[in-house]
Protein backbone atom coordinates (compact mmCIF):
# COMPACT_ATOMS: atom_id res chain seq x y z
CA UNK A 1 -38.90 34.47 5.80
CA UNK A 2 -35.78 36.47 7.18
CA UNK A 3 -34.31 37.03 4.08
CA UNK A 4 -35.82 38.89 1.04
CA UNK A 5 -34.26 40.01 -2.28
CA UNK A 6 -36.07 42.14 -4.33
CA UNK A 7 -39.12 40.84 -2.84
CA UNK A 8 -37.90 37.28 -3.43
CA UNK A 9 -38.30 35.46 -0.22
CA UNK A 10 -35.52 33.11 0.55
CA UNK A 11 -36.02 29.26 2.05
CA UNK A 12 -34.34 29.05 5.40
CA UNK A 13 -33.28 25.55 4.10
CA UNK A 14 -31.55 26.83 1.47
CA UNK A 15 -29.36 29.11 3.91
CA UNK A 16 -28.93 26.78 6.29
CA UNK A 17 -27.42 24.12 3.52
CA UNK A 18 -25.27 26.77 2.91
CA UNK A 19 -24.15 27.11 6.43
CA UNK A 20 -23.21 23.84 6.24
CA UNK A 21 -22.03 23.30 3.67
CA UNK A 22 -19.33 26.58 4.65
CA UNK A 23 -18.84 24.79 8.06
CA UNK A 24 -17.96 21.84 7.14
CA UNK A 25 -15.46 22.94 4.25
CA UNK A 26 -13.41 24.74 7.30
CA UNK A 27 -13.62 21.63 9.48
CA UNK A 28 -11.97 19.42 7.36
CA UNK A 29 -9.61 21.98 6.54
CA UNK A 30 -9.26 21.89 10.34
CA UNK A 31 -9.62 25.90 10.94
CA UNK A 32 -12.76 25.35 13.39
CA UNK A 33 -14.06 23.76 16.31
CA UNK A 34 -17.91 23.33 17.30
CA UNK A 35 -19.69 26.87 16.84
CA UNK A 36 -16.88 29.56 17.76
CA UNK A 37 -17.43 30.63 13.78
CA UNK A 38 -20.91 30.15 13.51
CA UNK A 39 -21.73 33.54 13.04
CA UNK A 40 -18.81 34.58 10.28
CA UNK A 41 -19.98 31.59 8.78
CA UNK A 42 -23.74 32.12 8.46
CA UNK A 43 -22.28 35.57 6.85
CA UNK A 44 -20.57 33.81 4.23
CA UNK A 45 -24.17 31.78 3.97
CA UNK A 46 -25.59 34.84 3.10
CA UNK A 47 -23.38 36.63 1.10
CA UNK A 48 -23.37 33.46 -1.44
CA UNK A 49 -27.17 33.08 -1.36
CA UNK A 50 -27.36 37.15 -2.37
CA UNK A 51 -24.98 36.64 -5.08
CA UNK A 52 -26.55 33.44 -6.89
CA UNK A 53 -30.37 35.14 -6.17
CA UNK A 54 -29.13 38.72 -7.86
CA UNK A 55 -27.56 36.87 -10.75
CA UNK A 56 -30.41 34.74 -11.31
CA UNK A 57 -32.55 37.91 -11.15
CA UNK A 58 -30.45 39.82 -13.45
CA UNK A 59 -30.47 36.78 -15.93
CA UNK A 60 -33.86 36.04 -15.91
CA UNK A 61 -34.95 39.96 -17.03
CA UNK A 62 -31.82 39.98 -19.59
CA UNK A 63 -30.68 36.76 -21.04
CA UNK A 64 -33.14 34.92 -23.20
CA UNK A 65 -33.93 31.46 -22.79
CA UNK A 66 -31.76 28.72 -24.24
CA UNK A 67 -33.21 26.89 -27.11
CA UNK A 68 -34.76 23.51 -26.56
CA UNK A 69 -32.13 21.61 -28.61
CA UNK A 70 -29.48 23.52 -26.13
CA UNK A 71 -31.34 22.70 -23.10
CA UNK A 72 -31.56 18.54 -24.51
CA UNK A 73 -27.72 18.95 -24.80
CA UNK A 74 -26.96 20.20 -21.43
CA UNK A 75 -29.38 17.44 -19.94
CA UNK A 76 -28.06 14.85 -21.51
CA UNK A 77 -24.60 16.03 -20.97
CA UNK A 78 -25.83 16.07 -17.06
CA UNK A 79 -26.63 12.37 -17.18
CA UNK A 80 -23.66 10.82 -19.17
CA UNK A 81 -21.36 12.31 -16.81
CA UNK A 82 -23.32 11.04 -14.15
CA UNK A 83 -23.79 7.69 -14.88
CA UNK A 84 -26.81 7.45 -16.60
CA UNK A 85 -30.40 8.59 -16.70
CA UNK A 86 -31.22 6.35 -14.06
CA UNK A 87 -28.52 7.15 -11.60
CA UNK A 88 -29.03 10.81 -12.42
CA UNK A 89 -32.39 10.89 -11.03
CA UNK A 90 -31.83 8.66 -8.23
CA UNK A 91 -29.11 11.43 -7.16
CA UNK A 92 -31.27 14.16 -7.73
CA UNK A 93 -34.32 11.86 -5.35
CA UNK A 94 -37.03 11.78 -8.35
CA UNK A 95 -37.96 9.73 -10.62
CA UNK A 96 -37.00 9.62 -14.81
CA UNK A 97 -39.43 11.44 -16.54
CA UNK A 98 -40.31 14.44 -13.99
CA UNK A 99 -38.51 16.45 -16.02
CA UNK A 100 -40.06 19.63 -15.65
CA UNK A 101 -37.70 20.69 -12.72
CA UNK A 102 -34.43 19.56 -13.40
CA UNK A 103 -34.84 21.60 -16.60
CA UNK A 104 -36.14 24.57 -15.12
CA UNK A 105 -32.70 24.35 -13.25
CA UNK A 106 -30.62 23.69 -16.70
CA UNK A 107 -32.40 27.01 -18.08
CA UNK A 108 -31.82 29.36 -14.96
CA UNK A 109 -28.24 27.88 -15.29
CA UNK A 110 -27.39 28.58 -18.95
CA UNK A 111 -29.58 32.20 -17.95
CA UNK A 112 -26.66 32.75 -15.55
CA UNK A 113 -23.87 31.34 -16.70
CA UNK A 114 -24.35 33.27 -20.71
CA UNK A 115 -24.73 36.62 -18.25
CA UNK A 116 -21.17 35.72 -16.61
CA UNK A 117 -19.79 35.43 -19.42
CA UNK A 118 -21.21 38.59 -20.99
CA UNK A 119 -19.89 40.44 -18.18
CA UNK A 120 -16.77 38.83 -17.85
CA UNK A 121 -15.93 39.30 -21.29
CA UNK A 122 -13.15 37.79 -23.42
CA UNK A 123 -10.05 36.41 -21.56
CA UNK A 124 -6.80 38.25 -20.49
CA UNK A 125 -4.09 37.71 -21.67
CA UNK A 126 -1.42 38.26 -19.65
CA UNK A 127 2.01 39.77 -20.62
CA UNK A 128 5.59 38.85 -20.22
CA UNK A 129 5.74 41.31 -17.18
CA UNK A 130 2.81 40.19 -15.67
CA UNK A 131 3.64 36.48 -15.77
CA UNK A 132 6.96 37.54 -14.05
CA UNK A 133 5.59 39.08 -11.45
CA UNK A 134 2.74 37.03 -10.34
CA UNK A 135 5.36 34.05 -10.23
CA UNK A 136 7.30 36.27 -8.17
CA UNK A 137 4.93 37.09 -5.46
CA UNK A 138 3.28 33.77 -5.27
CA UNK A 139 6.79 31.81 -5.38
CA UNK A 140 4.93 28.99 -2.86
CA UNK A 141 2.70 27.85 -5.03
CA UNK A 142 5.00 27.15 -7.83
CA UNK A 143 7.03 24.20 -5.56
CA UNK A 144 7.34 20.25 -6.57
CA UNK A 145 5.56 18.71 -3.66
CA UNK A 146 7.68 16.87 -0.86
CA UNK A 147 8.35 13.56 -1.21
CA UNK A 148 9.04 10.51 0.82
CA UNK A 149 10.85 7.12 0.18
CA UNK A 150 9.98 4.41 3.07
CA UNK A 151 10.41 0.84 3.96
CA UNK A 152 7.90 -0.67 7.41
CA UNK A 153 7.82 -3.67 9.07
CA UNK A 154 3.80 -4.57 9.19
CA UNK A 155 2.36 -6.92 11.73
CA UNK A 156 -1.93 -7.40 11.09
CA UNK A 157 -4.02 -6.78 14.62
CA UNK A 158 -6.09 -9.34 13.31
CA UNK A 159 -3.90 -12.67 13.14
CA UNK A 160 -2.42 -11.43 16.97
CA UNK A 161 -3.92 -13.10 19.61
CA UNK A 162 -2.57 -10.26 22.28
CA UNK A 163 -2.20 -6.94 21.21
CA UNK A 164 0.08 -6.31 24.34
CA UNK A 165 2.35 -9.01 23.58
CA UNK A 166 2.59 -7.60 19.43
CA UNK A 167 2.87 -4.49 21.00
CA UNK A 168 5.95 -4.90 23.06
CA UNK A 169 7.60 -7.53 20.59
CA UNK A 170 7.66 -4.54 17.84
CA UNK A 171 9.64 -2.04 20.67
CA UNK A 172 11.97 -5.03 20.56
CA UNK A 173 12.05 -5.07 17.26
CA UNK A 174 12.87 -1.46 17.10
CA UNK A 175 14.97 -1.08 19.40
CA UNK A 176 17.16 -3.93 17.32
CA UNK A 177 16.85 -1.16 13.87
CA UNK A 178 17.93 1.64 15.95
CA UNK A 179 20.62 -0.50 17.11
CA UNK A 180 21.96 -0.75 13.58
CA UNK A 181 20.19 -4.37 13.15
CA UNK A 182 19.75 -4.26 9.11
CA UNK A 183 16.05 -2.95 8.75
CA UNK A 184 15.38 -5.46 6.05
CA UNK A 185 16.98 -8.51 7.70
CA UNK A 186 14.50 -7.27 10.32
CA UNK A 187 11.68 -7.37 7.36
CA UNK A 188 12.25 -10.45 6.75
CA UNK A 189 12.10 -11.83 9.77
CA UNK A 190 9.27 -9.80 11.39
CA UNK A 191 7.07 -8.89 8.66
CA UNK A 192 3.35 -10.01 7.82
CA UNK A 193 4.24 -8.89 4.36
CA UNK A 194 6.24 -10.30 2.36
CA UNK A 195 10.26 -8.39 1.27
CA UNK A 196 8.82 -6.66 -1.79
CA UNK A 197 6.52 -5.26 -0.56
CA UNK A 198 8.28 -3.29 2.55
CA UNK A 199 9.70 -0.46 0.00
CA UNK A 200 6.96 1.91 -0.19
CA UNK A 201 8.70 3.89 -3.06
CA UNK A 202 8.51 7.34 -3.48
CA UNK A 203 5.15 9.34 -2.47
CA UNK A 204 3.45 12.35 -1.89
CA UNK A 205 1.12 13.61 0.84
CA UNK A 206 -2.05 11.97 0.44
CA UNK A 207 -1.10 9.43 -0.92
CA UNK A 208 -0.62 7.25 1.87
CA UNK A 209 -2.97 6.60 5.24
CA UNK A 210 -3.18 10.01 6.84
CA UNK A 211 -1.31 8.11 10.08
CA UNK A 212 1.01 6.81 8.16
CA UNK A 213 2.33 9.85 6.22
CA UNK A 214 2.05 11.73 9.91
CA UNK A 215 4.70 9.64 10.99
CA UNK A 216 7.11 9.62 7.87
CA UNK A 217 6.68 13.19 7.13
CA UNK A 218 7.80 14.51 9.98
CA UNK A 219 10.98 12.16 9.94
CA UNK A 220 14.17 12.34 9.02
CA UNK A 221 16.69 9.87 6.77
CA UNK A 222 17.61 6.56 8.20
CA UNK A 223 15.49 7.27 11.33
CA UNK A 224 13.11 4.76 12.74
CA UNK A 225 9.79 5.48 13.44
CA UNK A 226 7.79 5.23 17.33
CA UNK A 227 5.50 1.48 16.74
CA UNK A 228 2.54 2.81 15.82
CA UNK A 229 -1.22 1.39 14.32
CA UNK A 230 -3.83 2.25 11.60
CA UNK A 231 -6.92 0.31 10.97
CA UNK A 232 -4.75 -2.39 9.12
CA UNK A 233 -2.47 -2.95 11.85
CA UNK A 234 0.84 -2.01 13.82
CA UNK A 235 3.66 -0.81 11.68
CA UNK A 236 7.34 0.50 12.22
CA UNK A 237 8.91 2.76 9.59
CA UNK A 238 12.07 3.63 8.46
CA UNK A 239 12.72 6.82 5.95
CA UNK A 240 14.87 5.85 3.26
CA UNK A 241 15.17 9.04 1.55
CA UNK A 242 13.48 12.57 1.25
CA UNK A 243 12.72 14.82 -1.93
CA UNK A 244 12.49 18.53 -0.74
CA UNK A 245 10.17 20.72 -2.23
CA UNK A 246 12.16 22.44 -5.19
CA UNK A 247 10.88 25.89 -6.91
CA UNK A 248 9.50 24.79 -10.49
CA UNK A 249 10.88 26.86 -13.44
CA UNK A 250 9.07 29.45 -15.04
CA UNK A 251 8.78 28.30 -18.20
CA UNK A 252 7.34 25.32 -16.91
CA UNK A 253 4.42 27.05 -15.33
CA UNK A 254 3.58 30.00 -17.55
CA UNK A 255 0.11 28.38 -19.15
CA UNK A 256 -0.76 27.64 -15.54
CA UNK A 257 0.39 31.12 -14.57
CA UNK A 258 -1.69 32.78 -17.58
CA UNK A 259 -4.45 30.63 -16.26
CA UNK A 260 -4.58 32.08 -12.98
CA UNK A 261 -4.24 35.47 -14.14
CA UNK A 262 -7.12 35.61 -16.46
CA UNK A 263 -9.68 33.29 -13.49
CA UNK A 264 -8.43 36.33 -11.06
CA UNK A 265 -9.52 38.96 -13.77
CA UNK A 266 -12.63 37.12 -14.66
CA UNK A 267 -13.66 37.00 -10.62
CA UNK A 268 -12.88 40.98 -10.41
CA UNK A 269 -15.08 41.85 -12.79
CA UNK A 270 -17.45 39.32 -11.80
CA UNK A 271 -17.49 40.41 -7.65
CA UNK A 272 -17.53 44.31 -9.22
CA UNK A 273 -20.96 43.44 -10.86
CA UNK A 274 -22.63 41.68 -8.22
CA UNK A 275 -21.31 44.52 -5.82
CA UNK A 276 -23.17 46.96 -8.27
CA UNK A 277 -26.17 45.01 -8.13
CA UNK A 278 -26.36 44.34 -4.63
CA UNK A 279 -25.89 48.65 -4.25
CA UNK A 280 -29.32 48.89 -6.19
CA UNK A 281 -30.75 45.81 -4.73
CA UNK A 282 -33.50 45.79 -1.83
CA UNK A 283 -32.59 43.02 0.42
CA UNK A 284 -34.53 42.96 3.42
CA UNK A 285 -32.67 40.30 6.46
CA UNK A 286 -35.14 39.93 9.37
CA UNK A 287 -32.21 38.38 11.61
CA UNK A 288 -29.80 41.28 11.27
CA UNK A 289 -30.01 44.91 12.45
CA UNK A 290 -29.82 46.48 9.28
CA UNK A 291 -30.88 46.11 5.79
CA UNK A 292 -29.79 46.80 2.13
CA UNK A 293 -31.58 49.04 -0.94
């Protein structure tokens, strides 16, 4: 194996799930392309695998095991909020009643999560001052979200017999709106939809079909949008209106504020005591050029 933790050998499928797991997080988040990360990632692969197996360790020799009427709580917890016994273990790929795992899993669990809690201790609570000032330097994230108000003219790609011919009959169609042609006189006479249902109302990003809110979002009032398609069909666009993002009061966003105070505390203290375990730990990586302990 080329990792070993305290003499605990470590499944390359269990790093390599991690890899991917990592990678594909920062794909969708759109920060990478094929393998030019590979490497930082399998770092943060590691890193996480070191923490969870030092944790475990440190649980296992410290923490006592739960009782079994705690252990038949968390279990059964488990499977109500996932549907069922029956979908539970489908998820999990074995059958009901081989139990045996799924609660050795439930006990190194509890194992870890009584130790974080030991060692994170009680929560913070911020002051007045600190509040303040963490709503200060982290103004961004304390902003209503940006809204849009749009009406569209929809023609379906699946009642048009030419796609060319829908295509260039929409131009025309725009090229009436930007004209000045009333957009919903247009609506009505253009539209696979019927008039009540060409106001989109007010909404947020994500709300919407990603090329849709593409379009909208990066428009201004009263213009018209370029024809454009989605899986449902062609559509043209006009904004309506626009909601900026506004800062949100303070007093509005204290409890979330306090919240984010006292997870950022707990985390210190938590990355301080796996950093002090992984400084007396002997971890052993076969791939790398150096090792820990």
């Amino acid at each position: 194996m080329p990792l070993t933790i305290n003499g605990e050998a470590i499944d390359d499928s269990l790093l390599d799930a991690e890899f991917s797991q990592i990678k594909a997080h920062f794909e969708q988040q759109a920060n990478v392309s094929c393998c030019e990360r590979d490497d930082e990632f399998m770092g943060y692969a590691k890193d996480n695998l070191i923490a969870r197996v030092l944790l475990s360790q440190k649980a296992k020799s410290t923490i006592p095991d739960p009782s079994p009427e705690d252990i038949d709580a968390h279990l059964n917890k488990l499977i109500d909020e996932n549907g069922g016994k029956e979908a539970f273990f489908f998820k999990l790929g074995i059958a009901p009643g081989n139990e045996d795992e799924v609660r050795k899993d439930i006990i190194e669990t509890m194992r870890v999560d009584s130790l974080i809690d030991q060692v994170t201790g009680k929560n913070h609570e911020p002051t007045k001052e600190e509040i303040q000032k963490y709503y200060k330097e982290n103004s961004t994230l304390f902003m209503t979200a940006e809204e849009i108000r749009s009406s569209h003219i929809f023609k379906s790609l699946q009642e048009a017999e030419n796609k060319e011919k829908l295509f260039k009959e929409m131009r025309e169609v725009r090229e009436l709106a930007r004209k000045g042609t009333d957009f919903m006189d247009l609506v009505r006479k253009h539209s696979d939809k019927p008039e009540e249902e060409a106001d989109l109302g007010w909404y947020k990003r994500g709300e919407l079909m990603d090329e849709f809110e593409l379009i909208t979002f990066s428009m201004d009032i009263n213009e018209i949008s370029p024809v454009f398609a989605t899986q449902w069909g062609m559509h043209l666009a006009k904004v309506t209106d626009k909601k900026h993002p506004e800062q949100i009061p303070i007093d509005q966003v204290e409890t979330e504020i306090s919240e984010m105070i006292n997870s950022e505390h707990r985390d210190l203290k938590l990355k301080n005591f796996i950093n002090d375990l992984r400084k007396d730990a002997e971890i052993v990586d076969e791939n790398s050029d150096k090792s820990e302990g």
